[in-house]
Protein backbone atom coordinates (compact mmCIF):
# COMPACT_ATOMS: atom_id res chain seq x y z
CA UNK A 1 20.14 4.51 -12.87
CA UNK A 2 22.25 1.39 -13.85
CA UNK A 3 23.74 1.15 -10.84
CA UNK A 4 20.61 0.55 -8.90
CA UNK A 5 19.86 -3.31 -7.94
CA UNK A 6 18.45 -5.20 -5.32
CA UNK A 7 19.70 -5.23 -1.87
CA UNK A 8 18.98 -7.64 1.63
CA UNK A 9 18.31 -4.59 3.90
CA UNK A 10 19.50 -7.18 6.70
CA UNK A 11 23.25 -8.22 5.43
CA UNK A 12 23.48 -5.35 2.35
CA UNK A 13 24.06 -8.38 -0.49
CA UNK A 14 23.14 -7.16 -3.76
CA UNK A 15 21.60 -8.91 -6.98
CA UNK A 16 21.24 -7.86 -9.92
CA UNK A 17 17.86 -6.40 -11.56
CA UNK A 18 17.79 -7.91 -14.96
CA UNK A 19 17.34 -11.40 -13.19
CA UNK A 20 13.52 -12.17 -12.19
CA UNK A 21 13.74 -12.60 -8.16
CA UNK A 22 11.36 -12.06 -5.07
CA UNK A 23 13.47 -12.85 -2.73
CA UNK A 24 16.86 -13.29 -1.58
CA UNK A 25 18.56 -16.71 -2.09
CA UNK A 26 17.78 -17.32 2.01
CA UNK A 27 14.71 -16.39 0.94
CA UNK A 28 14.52 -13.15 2.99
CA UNK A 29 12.41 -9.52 1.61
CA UNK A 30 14.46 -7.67 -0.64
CA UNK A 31 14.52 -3.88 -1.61
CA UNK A 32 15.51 -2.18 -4.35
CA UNK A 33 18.63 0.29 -3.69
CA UNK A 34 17.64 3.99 -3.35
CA UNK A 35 17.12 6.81 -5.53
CA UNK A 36 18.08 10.17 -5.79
CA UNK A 37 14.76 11.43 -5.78
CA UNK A 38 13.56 14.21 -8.55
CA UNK A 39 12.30 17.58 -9.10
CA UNK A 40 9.65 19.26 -10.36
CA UNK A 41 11.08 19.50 -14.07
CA UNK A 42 11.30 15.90 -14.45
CA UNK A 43 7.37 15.62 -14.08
CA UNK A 44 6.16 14.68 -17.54
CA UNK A 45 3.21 17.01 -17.06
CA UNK A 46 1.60 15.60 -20.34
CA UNK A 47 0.60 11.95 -18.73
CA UNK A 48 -2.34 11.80 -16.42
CA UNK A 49 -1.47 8.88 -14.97
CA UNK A 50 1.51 8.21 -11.94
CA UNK A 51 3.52 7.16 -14.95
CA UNK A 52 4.12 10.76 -14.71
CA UNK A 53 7.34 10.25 -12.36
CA UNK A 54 8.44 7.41 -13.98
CA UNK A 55 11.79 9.36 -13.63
CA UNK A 56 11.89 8.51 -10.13
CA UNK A 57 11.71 4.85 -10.70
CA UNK A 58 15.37 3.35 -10.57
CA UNK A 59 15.07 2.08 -14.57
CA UNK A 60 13.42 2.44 -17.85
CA UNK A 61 10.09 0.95 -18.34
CA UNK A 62 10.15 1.18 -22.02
CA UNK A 63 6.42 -0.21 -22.58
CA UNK A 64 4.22 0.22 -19.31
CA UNK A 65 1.02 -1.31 -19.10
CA UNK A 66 -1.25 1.53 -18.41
CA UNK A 67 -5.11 2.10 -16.94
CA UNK A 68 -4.58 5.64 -15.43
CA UNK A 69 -3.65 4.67 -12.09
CA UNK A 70 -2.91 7.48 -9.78
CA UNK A 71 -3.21 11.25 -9.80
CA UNK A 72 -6.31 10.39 -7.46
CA UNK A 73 -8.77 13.20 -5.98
CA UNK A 74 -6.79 14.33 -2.93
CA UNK A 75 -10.13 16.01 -1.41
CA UNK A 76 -10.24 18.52 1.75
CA UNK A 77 -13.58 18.22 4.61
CA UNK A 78 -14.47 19.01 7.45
CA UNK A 79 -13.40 16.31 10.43
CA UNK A 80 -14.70 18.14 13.71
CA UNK A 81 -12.05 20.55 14.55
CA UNK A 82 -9.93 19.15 11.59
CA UNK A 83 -9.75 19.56 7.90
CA UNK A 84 -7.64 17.06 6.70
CA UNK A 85 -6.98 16.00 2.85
CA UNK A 86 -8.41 12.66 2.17
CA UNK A 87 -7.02 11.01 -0.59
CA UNK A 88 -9.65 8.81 -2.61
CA UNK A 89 -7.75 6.03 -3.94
CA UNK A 90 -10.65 3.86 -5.35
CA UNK A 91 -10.64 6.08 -8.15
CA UNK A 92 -7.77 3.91 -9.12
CA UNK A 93 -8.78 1.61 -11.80
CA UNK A 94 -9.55 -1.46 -9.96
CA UNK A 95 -10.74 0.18 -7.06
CA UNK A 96 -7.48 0.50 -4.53
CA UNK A 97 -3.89 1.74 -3.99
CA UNK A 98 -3.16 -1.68 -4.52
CA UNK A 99 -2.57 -0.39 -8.82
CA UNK A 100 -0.06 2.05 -7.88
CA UNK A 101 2.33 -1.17 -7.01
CA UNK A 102 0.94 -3.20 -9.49
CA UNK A 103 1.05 -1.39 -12.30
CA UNK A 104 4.81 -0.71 -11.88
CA UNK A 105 5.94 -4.24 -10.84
CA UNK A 106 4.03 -6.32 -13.61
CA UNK A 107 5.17 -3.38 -15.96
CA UNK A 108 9.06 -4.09 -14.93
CA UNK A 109 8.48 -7.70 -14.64
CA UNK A 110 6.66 -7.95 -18.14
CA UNK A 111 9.72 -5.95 -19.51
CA UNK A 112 12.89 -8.50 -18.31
CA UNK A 113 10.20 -11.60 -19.91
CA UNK A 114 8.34 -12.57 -17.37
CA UNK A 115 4.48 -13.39 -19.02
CA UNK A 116 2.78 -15.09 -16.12
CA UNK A 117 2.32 -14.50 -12.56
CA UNK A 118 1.42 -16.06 -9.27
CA UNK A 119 0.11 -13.66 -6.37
CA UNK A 120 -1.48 -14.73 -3.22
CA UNK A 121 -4.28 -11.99 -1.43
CA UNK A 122 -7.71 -11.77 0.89
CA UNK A 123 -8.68 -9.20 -2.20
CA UNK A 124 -7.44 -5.69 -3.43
CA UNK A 125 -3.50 -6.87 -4.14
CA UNK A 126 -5.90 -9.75 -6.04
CA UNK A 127 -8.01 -7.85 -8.00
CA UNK A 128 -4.87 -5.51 -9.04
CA UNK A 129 -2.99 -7.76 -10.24
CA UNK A 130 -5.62 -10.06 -11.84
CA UNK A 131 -6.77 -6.83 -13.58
CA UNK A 132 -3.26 -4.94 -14.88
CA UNK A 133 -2.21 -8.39 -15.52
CA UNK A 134 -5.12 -8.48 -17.90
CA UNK A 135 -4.28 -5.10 -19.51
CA UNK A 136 -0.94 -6.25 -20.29
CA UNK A 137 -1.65 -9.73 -21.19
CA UNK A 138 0.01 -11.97 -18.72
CA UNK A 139 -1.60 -14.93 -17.05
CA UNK A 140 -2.55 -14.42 -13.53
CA UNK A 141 -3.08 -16.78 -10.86
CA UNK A 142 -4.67 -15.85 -7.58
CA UNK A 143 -4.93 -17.94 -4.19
CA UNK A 144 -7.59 -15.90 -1.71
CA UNK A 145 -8.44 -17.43 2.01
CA UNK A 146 -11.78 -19.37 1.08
CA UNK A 147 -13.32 -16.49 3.81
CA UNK A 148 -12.57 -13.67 1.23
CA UNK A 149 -15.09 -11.14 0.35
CA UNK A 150 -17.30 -12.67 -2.53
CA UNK A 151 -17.19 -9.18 -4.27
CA UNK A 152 -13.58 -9.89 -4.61
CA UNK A 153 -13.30 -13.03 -5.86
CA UNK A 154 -15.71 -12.02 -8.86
CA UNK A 155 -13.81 -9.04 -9.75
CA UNK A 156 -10.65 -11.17 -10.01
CA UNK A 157 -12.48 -13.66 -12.49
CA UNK A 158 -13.90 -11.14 -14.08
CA UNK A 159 -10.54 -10.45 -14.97
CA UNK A 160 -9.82 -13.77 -16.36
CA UNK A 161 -7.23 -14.74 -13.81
CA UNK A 162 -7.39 -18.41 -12.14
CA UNK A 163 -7.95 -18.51 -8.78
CA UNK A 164 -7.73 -21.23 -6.14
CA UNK A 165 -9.50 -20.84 -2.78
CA UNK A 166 -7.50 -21.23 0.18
CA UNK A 167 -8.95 -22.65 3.37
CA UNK A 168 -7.30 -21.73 6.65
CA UNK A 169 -6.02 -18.17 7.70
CA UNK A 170 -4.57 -15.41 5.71
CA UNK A 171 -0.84 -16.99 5.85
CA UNK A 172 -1.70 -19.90 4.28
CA UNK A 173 -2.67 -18.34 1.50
CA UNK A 174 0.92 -17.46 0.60
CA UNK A 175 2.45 -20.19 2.31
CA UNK A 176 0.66 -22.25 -1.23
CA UNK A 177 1.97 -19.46 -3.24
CA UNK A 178 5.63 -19.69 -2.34
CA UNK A 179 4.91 -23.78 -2.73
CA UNK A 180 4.13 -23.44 -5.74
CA UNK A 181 6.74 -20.02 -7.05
CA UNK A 182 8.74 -23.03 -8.80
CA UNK A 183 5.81 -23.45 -11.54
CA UNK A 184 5.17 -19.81 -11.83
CA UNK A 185 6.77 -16.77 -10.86
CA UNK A 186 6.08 -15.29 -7.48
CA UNK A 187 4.89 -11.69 -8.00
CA UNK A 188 3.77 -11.20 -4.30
CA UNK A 189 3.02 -7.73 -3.45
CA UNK A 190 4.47 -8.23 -0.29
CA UNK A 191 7.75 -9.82 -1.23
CA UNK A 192 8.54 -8.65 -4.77
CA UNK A 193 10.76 -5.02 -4.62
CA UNK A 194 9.25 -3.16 -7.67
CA UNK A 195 5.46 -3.29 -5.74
CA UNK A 196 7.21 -0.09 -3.55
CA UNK A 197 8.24 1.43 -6.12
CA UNK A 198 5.09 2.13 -7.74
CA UNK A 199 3.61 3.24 -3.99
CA UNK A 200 6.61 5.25 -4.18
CA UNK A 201 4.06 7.60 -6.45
CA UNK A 202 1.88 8.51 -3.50
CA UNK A 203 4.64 10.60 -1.99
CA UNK A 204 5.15 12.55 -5.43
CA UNK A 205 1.52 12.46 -6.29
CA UNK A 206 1.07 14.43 -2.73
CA UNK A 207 4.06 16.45 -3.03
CA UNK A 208 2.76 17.80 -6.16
CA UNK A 209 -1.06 18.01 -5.12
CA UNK A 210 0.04 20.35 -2.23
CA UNK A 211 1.72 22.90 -4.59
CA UNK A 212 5.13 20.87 -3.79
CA UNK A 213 5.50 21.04 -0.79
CA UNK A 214 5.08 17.87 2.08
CA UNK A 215 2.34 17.96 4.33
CA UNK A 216 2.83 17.52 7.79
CA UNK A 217 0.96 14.47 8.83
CA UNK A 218 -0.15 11.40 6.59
CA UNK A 219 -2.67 8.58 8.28
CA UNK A 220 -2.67 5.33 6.48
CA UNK A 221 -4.49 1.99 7.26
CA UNK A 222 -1.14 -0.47 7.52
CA UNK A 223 -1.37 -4.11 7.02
CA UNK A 224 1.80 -5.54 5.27
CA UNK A 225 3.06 -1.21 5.17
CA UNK A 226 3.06 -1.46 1.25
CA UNK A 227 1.62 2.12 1.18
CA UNK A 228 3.39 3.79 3.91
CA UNK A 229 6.86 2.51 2.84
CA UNK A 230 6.13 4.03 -0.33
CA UNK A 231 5.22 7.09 1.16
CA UNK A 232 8.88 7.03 3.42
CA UNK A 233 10.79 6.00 0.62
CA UNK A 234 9.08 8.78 -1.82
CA UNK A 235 9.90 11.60 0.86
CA UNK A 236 12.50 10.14 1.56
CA UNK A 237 14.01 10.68 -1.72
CA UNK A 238 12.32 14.03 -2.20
CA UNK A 239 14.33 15.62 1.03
CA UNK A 240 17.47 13.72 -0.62
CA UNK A 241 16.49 16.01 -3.75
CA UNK A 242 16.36 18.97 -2.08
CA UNK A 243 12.59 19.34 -2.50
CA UNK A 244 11.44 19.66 0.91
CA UNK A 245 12.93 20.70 3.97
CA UNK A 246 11.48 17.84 5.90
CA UNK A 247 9.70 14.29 6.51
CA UNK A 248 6.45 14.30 6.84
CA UNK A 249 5.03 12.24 10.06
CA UNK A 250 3.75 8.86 9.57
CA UNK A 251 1.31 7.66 11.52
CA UNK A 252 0.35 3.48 10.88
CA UNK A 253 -3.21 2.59 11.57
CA UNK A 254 -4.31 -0.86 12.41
CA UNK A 255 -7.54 -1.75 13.94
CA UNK A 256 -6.82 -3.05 17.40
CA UNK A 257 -7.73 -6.60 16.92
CA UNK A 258 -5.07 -7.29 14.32
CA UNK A 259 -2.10 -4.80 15.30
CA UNK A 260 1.37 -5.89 15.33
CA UNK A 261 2.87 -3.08 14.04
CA UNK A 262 1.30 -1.16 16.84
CA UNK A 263 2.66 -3.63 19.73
CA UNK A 264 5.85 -3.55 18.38
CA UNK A 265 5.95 0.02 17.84
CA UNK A 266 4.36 0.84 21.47
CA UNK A 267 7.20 -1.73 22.98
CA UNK A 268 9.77 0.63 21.57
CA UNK A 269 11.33 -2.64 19.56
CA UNK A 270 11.52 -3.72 16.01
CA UNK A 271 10.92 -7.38 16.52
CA UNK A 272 7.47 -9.11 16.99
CA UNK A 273 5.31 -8.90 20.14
CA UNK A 274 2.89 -10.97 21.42
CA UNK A 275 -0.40 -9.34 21.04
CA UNK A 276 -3.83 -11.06 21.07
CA UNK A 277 -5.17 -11.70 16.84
CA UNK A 278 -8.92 -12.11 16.54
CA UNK A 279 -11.26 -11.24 13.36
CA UNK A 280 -11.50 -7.86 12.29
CA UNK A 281 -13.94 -5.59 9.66
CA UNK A 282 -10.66 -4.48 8.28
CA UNK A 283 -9.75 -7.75 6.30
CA UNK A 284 -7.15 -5.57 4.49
CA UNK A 285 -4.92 -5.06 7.51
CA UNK A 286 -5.49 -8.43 8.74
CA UNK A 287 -1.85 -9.69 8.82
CA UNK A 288 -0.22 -11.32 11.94
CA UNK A 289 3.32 -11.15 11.24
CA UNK A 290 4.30 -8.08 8.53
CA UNK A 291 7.36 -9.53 6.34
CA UNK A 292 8.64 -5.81 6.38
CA UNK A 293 7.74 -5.21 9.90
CA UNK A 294 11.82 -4.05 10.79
CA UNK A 295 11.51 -1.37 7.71
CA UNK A 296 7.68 0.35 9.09
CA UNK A 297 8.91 0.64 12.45
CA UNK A 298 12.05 1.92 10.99
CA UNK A 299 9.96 4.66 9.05
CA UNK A 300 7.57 5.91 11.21
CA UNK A 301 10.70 6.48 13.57
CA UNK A 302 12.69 8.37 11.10
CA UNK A 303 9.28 10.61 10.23
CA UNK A 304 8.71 11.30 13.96
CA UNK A 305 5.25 9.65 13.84
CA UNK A 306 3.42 7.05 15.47
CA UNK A 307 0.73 3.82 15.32
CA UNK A 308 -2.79 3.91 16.02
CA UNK A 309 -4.45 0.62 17.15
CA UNK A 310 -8.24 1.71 16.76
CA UNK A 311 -11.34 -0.93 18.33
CA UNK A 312 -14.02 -2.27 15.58
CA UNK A 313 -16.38 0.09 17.23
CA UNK A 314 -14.19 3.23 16.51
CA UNK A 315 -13.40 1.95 12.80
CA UNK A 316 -17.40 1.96 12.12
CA UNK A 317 -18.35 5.18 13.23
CA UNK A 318 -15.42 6.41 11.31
CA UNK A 319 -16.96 4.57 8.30
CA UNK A 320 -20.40 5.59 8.62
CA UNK A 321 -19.10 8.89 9.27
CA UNK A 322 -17.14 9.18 5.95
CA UNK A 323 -20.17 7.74 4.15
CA UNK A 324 -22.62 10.47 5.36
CA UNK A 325 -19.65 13.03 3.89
CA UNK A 326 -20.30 11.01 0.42
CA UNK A 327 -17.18 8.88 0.63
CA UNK A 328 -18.34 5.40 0.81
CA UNK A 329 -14.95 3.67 1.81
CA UNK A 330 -14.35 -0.19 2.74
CA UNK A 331 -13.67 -1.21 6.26
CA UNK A 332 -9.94 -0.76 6.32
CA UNK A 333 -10.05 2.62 4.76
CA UNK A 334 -12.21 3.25 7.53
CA UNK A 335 -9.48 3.08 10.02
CA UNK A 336 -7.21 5.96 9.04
CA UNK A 337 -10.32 8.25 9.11
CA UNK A 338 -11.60 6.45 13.02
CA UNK A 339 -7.13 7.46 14.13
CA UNK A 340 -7.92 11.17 12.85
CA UNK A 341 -10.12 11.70 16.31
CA UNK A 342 -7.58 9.70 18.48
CA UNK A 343 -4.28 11.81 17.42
CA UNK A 344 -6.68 15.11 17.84
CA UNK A 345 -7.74 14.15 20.93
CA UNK A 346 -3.64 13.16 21.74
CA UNK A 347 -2.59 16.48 20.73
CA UNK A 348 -0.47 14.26 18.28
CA UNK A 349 -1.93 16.28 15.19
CA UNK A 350 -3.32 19.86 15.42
CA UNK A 351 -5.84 21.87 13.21
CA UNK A 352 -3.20 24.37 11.63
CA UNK A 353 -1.26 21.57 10.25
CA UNK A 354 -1.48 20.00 7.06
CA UNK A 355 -2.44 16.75 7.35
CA UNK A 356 -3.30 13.51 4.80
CA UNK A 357 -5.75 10.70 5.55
CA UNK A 358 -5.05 8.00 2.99
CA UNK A 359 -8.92 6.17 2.35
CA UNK A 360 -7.24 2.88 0.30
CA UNK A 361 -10.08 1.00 -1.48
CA UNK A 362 -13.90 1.43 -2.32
CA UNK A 363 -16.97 0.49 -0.02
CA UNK A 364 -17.74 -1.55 -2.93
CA UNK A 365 -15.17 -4.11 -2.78
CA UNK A 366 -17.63 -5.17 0.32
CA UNK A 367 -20.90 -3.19 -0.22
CA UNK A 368 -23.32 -5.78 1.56
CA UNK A 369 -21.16 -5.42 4.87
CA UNK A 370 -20.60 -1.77 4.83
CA UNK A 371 -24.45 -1.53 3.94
CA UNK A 372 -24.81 -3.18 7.41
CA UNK A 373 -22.80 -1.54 8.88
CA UNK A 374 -23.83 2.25 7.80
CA UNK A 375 -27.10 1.54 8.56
């Protein structure tokens, strides 16, 4: 464990953990170095929360803020020929995935004396860190694209975090954060190494759901890939274990009208491609250029999966589909249920396998459009 430190992915230069950094000094994405995975014994089965593999995190977190995040209903319907496991992660406790990251960065960050925090999101990272900032008393500030759900913005001041409205697209947004990172630190959930390894939990959390063992297929809505890099790097540590005998496939989806990941991925390269941007219902994936877009391609490689690039037509009757099951999902959680038909109908994923559709945030974070919408 004390050996593990930061590390450039691109050039392999190393920095020490103790030292509060998002990025590297030529200000490129970091990661932390990885672990040796764990087994089932070093669950502590007592905590209901994904504090429970806090073993697998690469060191101590002595005091960890806490509001239950994780262990989240992993929940098995009916999907026409399919019946896939969807994983309900509004049930986290301010209403995405976006805690399982959260929770473990502003816990390590709170821990080597950092007490307040810049962040820069169009919502859920937002309201995540505005909210387990609040639980473990650090200051929060928030800058949000002016266009960002309203529902958002009041659950971040709800939480007593400043925010400042951005006008322009989504990148300026953090383009003002990293201006300002030399008044405050920079805990981007994008940039800043420890957000992965709280995602990291959704591999264990599934592992151990399943009766340990790895499914075969897991579908998740991909913007900036925080959740399905935590899902490689948590299998990925798993097989390193000795756990399971395999990787499960990754499969990235994006809804068509903001899909890099998919044009890159499609064009066989690991580099950016030109592809068309226009506005999308999924405001979560909205992101032109993903800092860690080398590292997703990278991953769903390695798994054997794939990307699914899914039209705003497609993502709606997948939401109003999931909402007449009873799982009233936002927009972008909407897509990973809409690429479920597409990799059926691709032979890509079959009926006898096992296979995880990852539904990120709550319908409520934008109830008044997914009320039109279901409709």
């Amino acid at each position: 464990m004390s050996a593990a430190s930061y590390i450039d992915p691109r050039n392999g230069k190393r920095y020490p953990l103790n030292e509060p950094r998002w990025c590297s000094d030529e200000r490129t994405p970091l990661l932390v170095t990885p672990g040796a995975g764990i087994s089932r014994a070093d669950i502590d089965s007592g905590t209901r929360s994904l504090w429970r593999y806090r073993a697998a995190l690469p060191v101590e977190i002595k005091d960890p803020i806490s509001l239950g995040a994780g262990c989240t209903p992993l929940v098995q319907q009916g999907w026409g020929d399919l019946r896939p496991f969807f994983k309900l992660e509004w049930f986290n406790p301010t209403g995405s995935f976006k805690d399982r990251g959260s929770v473990v960065m502003l816990s390590f960050l709170r821990q080597i004396g950092v007490d307040a925090i810049l962040e820069d999101s169009s919502g859920n990272g937002g309201s995540s860190m505005a909210g387990l900032g609040a639980a473990g008393g650090m200051r929060v500030k928030i800058l949000a694209p002016a266009s960002t759900s309203p529902a958002k913005i009041a659950q971040v001041r709800a939480y007593g975090a400043e925010v400042q409205l951005v006008e322009g697209p989504r990148e300026e947004s953090e383009a003002e954060a990293i201006r300002q990172s030399s008044q405050t630190f920079y805990a981007s959930h994008n940039w800043q190494p420890f957000f992965l390894e709280g995602t990291k939990s959704f591999a264990y959390e599934i592992w151990e759901d399943l009766g340990f063992r790895a499914p075969d297929n897991i579908i998740v809505p991909v913007g900036a890939g925080s959740s399905l890099l935590g899902c490689a790097f948590g299998f990925r540590e798993l097989k390193k274990a000795g756990q399971i005998a395999k990787l499960p496939r990754l499969f990235a989806a994006q809804p068509l009208n903001c899909s890099p990941i998919d044009a890159s991925f499609k064009a066989g390269v690991d580099s950016p491609v030109a592809r068309e941007v226009s506005k999308t219902i999924a405001e979560g994936t909205a992101i032109k250029s993903p800092l860690r877009l080398r590292e997703i391609i990278g991953a769903l490689r390695e798994s054997g999966g794939a990307t699914v690039a899914l039209t705003e037509d497609e993502i709606v009757t997948a939401l109003r589909r999931l909402a007449r099951q009873g799982l009233f999902a936002e927009p972008t959680s909407a897509s990973a249920a809409a690429a479920l038909d597409k990799l059926a109908a691709a032979g890509a994923i079959k009926a006898n396998e096992t296979t995880v559709a990852v539904l990120t945030g709550t319908g409520l974070k934008a109830a008044t459009t997914v009320a039109d919408l279901v409709q």
